[in-house]
N, C-alpha and C. Protein backbone atom coordinates (compact mmCIF):
# COMPACT_ATOMS: atom_id res chain seq x y z
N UNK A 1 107.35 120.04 267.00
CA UNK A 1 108.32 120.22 268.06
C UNK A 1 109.17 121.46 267.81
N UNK A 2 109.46 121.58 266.57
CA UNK A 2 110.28 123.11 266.57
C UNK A 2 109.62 123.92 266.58
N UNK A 3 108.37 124.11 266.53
CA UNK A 3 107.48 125.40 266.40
C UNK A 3 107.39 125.41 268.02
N UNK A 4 107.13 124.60 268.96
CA UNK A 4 107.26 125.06 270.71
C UNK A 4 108.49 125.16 270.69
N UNK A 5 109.46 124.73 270.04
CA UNK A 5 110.94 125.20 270.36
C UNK A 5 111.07 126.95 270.13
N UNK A 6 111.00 127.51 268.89
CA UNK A 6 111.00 128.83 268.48
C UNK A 6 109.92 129.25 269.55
N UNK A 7 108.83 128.71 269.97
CA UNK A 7 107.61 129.72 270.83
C UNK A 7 107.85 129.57 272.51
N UNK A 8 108.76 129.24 272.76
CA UNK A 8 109.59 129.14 273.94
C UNK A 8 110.84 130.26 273.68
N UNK A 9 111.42 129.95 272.46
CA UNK A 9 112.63 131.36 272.47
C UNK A 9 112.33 132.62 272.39
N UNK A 10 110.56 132.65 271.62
CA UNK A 10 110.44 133.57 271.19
C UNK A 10 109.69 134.63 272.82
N UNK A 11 109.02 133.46 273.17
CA UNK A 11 109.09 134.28 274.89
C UNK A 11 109.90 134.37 275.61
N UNK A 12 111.12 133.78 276.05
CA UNK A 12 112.27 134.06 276.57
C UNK A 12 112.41 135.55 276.24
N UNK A 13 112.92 135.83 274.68
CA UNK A 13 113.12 137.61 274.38
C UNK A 13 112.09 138.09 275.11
N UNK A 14 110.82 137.82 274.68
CA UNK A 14 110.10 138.85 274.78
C UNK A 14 110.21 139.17 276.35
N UNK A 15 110.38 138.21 277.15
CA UNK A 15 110.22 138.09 278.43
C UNK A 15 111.55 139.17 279.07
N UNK A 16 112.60 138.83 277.94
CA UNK A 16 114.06 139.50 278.42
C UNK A 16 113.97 141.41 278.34
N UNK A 17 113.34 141.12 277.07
CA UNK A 17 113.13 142.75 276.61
C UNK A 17 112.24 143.08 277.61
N UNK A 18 110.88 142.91 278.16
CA UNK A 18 110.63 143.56 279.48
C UNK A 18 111.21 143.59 280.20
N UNK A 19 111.84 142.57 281.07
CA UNK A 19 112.74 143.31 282.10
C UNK A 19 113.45 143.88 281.98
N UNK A 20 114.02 144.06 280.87
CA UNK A 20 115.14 145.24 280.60
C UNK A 20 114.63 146.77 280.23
N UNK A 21 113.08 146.67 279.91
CA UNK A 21 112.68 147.90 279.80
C UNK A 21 112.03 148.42 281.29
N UNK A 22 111.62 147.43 281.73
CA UNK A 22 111.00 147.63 283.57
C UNK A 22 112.68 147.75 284.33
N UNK A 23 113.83 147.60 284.04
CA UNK A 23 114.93 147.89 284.83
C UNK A 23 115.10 149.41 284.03
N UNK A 24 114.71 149.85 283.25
CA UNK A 24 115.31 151.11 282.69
C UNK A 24 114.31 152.01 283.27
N UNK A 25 112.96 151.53 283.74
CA UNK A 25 111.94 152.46 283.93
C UNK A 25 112.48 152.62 285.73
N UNK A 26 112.74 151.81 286.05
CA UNK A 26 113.25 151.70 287.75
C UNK A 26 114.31 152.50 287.60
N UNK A 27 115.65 152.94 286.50
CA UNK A 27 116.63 153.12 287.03
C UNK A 27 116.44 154.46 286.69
N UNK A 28 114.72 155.45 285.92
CA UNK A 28 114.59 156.54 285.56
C UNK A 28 113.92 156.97 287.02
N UNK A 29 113.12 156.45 287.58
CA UNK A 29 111.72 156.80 288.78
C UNK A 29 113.42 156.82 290.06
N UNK A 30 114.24 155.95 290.05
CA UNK A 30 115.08 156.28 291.24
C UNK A 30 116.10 158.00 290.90
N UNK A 31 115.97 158.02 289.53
CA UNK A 31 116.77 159.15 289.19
C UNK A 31 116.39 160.78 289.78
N UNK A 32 115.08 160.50 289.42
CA UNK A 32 113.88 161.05 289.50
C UNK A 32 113.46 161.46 291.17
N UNK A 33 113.55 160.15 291.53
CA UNK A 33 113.37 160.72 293.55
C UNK A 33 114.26 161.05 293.74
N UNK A 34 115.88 160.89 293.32
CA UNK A 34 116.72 161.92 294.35
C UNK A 34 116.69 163.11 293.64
N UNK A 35 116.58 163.33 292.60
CA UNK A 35 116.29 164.80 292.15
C UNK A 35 115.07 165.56 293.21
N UNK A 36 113.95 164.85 293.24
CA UNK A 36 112.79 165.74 293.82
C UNK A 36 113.51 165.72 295.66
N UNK A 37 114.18 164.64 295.96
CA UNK A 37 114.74 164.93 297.48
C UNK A 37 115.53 165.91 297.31
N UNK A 38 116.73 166.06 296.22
CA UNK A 38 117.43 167.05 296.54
C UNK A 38 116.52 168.58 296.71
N UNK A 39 115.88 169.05 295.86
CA UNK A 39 114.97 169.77 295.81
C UNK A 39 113.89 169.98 297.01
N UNK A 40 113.78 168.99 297.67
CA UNK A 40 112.91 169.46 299.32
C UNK A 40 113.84 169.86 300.12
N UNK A 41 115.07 168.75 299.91
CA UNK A 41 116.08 169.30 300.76
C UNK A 41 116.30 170.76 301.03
N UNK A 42 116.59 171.52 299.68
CA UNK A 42 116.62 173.14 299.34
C UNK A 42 116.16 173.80 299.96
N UNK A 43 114.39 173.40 299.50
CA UNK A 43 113.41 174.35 300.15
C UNK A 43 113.64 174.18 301.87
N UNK A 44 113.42 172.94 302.53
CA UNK A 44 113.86 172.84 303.82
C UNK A 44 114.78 174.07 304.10
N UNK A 45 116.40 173.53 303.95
CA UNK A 45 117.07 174.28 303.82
C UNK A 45 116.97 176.37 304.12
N UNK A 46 116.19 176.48 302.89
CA UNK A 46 116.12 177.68 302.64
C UNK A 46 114.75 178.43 303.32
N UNK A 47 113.73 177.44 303.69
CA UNK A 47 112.78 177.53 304.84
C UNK A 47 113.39 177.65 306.42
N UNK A 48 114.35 176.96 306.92
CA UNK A 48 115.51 177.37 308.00
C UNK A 48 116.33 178.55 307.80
N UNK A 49 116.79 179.09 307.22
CA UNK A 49 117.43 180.50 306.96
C UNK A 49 116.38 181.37 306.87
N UNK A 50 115.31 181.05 306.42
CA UNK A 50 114.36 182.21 307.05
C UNK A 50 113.87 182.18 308.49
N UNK A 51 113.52 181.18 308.54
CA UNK A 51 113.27 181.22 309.88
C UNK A 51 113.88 182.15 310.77
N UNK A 52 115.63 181.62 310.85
CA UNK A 52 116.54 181.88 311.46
C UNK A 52 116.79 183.59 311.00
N UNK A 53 116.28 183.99 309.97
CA UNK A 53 116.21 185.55 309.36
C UNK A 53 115.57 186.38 310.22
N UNK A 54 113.98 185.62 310.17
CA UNK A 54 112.64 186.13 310.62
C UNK A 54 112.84 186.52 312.19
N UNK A 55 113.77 185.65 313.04
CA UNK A 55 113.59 185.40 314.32
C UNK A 55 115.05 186.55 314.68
N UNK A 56 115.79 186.59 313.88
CA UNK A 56 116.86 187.84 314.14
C UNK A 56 116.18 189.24 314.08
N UNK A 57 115.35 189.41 312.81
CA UNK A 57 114.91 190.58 312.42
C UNK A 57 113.73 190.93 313.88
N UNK A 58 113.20 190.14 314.17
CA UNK A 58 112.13 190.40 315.08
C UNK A 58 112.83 190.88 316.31
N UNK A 59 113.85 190.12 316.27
CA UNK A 59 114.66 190.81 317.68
C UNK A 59 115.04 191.54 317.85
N UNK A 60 115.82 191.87 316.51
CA UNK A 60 116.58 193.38 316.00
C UNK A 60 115.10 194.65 316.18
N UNK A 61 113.77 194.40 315.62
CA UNK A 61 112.95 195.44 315.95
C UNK A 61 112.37 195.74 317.26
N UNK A 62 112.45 194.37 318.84
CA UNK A 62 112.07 194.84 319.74
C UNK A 62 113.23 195.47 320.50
N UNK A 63 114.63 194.97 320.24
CA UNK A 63 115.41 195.72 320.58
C UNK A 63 115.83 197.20 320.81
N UNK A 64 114.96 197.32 319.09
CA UNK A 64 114.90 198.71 318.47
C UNK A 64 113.41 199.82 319.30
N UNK A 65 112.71 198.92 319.87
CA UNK A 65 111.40 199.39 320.61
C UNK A 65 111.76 200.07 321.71
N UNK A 66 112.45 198.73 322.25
CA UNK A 66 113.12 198.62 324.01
C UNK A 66 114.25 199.89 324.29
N UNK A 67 114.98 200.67 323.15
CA UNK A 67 115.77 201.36 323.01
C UNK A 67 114.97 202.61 322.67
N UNK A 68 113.86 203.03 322.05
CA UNK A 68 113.22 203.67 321.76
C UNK A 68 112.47 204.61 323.18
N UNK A 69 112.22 203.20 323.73
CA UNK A 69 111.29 203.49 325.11
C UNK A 69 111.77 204.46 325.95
N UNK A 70 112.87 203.46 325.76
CA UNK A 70 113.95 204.41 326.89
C UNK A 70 114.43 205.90 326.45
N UNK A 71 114.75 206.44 325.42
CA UNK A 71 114.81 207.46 325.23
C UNK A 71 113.94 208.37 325.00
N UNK A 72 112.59 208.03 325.12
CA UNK A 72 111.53 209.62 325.18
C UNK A 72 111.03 209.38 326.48
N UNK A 73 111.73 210.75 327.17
CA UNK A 73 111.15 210.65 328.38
C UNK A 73 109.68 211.63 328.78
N UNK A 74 109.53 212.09 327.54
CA UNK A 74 108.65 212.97 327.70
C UNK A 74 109.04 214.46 327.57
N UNK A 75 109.63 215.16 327.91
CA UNK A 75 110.76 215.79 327.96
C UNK A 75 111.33 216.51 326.40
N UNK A 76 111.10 216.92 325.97
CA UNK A 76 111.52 217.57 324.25
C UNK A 76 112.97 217.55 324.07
N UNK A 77 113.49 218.51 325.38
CA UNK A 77 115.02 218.76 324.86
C UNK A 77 115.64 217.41 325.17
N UNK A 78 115.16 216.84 326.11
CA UNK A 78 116.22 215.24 326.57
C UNK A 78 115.83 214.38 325.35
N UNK A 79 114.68 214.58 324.94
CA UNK A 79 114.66 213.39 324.06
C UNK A 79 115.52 213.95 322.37
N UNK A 80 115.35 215.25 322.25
CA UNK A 80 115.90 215.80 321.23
C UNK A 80 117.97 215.43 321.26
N UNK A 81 118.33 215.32 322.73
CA UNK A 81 119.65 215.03 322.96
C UNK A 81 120.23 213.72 322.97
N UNK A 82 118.73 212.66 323.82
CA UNK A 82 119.44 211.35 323.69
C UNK A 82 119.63 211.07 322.06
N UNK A 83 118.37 211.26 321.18
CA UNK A 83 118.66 210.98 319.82
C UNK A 83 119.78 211.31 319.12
N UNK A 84 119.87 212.09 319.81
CA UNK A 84 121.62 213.12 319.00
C UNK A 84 122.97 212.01 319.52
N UNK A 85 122.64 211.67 320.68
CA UNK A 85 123.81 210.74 321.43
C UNK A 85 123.96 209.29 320.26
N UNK A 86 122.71 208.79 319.81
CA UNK A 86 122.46 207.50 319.83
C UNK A 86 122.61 207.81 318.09
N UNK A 87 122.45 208.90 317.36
CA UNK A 87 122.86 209.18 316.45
C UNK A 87 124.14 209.08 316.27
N UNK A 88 125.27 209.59 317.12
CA UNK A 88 126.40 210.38 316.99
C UNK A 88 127.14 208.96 317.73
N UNK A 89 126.51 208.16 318.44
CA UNK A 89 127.43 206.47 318.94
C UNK A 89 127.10 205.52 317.53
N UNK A 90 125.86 205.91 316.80
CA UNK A 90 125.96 205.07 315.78
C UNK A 90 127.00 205.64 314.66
N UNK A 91 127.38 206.84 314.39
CA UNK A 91 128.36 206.96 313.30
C UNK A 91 129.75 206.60 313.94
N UNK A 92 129.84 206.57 315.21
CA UNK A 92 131.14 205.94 315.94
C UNK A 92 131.05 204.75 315.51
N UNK A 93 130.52 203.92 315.69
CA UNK A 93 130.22 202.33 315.63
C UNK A 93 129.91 201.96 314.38
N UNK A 94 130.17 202.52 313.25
CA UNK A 94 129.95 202.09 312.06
C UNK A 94 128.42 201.71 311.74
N UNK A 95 127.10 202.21 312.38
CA UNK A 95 125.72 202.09 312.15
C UNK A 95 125.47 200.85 312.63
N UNK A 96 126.10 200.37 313.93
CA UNK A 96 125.51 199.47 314.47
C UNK A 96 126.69 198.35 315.21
């Protein structure tokens, strides 16, 4: 009778010490996903600022087309003058 007494306590521990090592392994794997969320978060994040980069810059160069167009008219000296204008409004305007 005391030997199932001790082989009943002695699984109780053993039984206790796993869950306490399966609660330490749970409380590492939850540590663990918000680290890797914070980290998508980022990239997300920093994948939207380009975006939002990509889609300025593209505008800024057809702008730069659409402005282009318009000033060669074919013409040498007009186009040699508008450039001089659009030169001489950009050092007014601080280059933009």
């Amino acid at each position: 009778m005391t030997y199932l007494i001790l082989a009943f306590i002695a699984v109780i521990i053993l039984l206790t010490g796993a869950l306490i090592i399966a609660i330490e392994v749970a409380k590492s794997s939850n540590k663990k996903m918000k680290e890797a969320e914070e980290v998508a978060q980022y990239a997300i994040d920093a994948l939207r600022r380009h975006g939002i980069y990509q889609s300025k810059r593209e505008e800024a160069q057809k702008n730069a087309d659409e402005k282009k167009e318009t000033l060669h008219t074919g013409d040498t000296a007009i186009d040699f003058n508008n450039s001089l204008g659009v030169l001489h409004g950009a050092g007014k305007n601080g280059g933009g």
